[in-house]
N, C-alpha and C. Protein backbone atom coordinates (compact mmCIF):
# COMPACT_ATOMS: atom_id res chain seq x y z
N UNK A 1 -19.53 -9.62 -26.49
CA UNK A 1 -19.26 -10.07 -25.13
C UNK A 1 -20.51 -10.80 -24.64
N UNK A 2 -20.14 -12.45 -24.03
CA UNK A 2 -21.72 -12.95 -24.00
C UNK A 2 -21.49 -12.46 -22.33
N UNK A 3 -22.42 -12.52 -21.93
CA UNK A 3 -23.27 -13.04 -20.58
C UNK A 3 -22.36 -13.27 -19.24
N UNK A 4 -21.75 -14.45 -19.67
CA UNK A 4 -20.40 -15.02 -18.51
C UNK A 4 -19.36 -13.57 -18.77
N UNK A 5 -19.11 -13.70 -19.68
CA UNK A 5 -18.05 -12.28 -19.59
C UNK A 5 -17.74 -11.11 -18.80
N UNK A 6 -19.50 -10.75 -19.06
CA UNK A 6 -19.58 -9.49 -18.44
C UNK A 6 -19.75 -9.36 -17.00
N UNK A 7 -20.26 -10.58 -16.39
CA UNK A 7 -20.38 -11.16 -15.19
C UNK A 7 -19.07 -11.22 -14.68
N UNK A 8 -18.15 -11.74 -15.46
CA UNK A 8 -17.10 -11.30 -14.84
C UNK A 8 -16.12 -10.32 -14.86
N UNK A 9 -16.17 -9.49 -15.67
CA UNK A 9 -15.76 -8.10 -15.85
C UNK A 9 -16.50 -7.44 -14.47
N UNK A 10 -17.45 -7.71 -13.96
CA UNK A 10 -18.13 -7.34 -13.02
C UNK A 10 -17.92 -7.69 -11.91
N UNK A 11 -17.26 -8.67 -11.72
CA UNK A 11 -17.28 -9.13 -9.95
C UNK A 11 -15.12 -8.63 -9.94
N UNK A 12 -14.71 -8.76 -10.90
CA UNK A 12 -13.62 -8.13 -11.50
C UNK A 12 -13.41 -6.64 -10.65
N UNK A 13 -14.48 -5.88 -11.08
CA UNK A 13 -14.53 -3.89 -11.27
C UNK A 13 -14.93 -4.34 -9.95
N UNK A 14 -15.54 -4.76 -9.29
CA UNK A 14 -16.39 -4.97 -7.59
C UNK A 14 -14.98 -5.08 -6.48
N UNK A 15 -14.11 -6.25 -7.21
CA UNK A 15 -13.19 -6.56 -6.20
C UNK A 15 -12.11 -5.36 -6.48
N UNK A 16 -11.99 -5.34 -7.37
CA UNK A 16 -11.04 -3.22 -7.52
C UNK A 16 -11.21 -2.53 -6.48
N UNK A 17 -12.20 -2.51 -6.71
CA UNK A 17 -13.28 -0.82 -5.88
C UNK A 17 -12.81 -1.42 -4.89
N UNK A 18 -13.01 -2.50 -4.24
CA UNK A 18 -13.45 -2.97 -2.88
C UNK A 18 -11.84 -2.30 -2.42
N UNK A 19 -10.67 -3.29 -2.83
CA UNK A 19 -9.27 -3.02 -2.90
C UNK A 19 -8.87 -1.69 -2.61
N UNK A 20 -9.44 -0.95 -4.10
CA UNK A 20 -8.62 0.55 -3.81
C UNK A 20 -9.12 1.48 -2.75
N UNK A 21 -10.38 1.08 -1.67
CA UNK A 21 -10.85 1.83 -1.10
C UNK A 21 -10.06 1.31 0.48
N UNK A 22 -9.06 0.89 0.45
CA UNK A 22 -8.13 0.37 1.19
C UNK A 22 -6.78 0.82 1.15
N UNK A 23 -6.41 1.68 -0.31
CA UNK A 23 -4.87 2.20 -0.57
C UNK A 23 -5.07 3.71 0.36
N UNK A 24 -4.01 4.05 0.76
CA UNK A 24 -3.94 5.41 0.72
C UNK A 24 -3.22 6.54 -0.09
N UNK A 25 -3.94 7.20 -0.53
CA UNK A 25 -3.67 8.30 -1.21
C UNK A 25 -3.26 9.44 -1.18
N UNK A 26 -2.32 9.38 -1.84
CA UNK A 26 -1.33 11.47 -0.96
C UNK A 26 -1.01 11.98 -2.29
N UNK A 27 -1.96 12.60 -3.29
CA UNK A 27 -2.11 13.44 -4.29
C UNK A 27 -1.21 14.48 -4.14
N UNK A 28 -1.10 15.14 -2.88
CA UNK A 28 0.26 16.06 -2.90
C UNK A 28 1.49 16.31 -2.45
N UNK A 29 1.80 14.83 -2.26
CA UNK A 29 3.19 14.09 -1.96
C UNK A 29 3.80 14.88 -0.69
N UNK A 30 2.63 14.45 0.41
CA UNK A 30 2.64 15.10 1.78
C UNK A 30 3.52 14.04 2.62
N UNK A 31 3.42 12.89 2.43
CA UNK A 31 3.74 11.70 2.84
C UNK A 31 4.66 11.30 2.52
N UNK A 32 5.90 11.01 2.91
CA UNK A 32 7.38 10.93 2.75
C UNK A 32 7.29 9.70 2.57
N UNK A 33 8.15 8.83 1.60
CA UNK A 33 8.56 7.55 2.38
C UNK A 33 9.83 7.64 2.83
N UNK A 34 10.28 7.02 3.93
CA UNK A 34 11.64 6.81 4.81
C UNK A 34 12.25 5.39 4.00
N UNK A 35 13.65 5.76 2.99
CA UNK A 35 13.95 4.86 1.92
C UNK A 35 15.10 3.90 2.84
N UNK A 36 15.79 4.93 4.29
CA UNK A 36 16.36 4.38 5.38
C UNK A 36 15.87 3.29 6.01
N UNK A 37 14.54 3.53 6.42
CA UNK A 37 14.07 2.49 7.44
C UNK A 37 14.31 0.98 7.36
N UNK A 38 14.79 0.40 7.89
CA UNK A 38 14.82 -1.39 7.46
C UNK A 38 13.91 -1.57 8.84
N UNK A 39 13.06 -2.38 8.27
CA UNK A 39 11.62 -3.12 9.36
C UNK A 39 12.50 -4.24 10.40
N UNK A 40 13.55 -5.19 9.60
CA UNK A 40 14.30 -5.86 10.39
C UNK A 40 15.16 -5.37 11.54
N UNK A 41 16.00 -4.00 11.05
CA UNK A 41 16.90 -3.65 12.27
C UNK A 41 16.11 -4.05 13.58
N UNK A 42 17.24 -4.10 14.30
CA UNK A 42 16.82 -4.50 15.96
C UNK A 42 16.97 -3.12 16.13
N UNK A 43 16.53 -2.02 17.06
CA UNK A 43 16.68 -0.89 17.65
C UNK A 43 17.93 -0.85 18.43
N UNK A 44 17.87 -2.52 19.36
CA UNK A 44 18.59 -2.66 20.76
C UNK A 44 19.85 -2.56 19.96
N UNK A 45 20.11 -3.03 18.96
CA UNK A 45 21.60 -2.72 18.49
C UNK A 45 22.52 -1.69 17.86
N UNK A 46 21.24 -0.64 17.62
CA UNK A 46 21.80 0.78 17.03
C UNK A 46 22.82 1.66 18.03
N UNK A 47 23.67 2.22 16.92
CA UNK A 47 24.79 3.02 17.78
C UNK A 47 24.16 4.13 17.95
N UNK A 48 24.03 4.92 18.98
CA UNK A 48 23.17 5.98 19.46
C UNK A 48 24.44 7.22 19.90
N UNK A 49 24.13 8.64 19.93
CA UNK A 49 25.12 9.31 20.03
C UNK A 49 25.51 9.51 22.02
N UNK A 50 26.39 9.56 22.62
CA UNK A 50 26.60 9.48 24.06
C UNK A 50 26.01 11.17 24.35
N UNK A 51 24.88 10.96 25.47
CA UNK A 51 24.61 12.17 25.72
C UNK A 51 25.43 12.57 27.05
């Protein structure tokens, strides 16, 4: 591996780190995802139950 390579294997592993210190992490699957949710629905148009 010359020189340039490793240089960039390096700014490579830099921009990772940088990245993954931005994910969040839930090792004990505390964190649900909601597979329901659509980001688009309008709220204003949901059928709601009559109280």
């Amino acid at each position: 591996m010359n020189k340039d390579d490793l240089e960039e294997r390096r700014r490579i592993a830099a921009l990772l780190a940088h990245q993954a210190r931005h994910l969040e992490i839930d090792p004990e699957g505390i964190l649900v995802v909601d597979d329901d949710d659509d980001v688009d629905a309008d709220p204003s148009t949901e059928c709601c139950p009559e109280q």
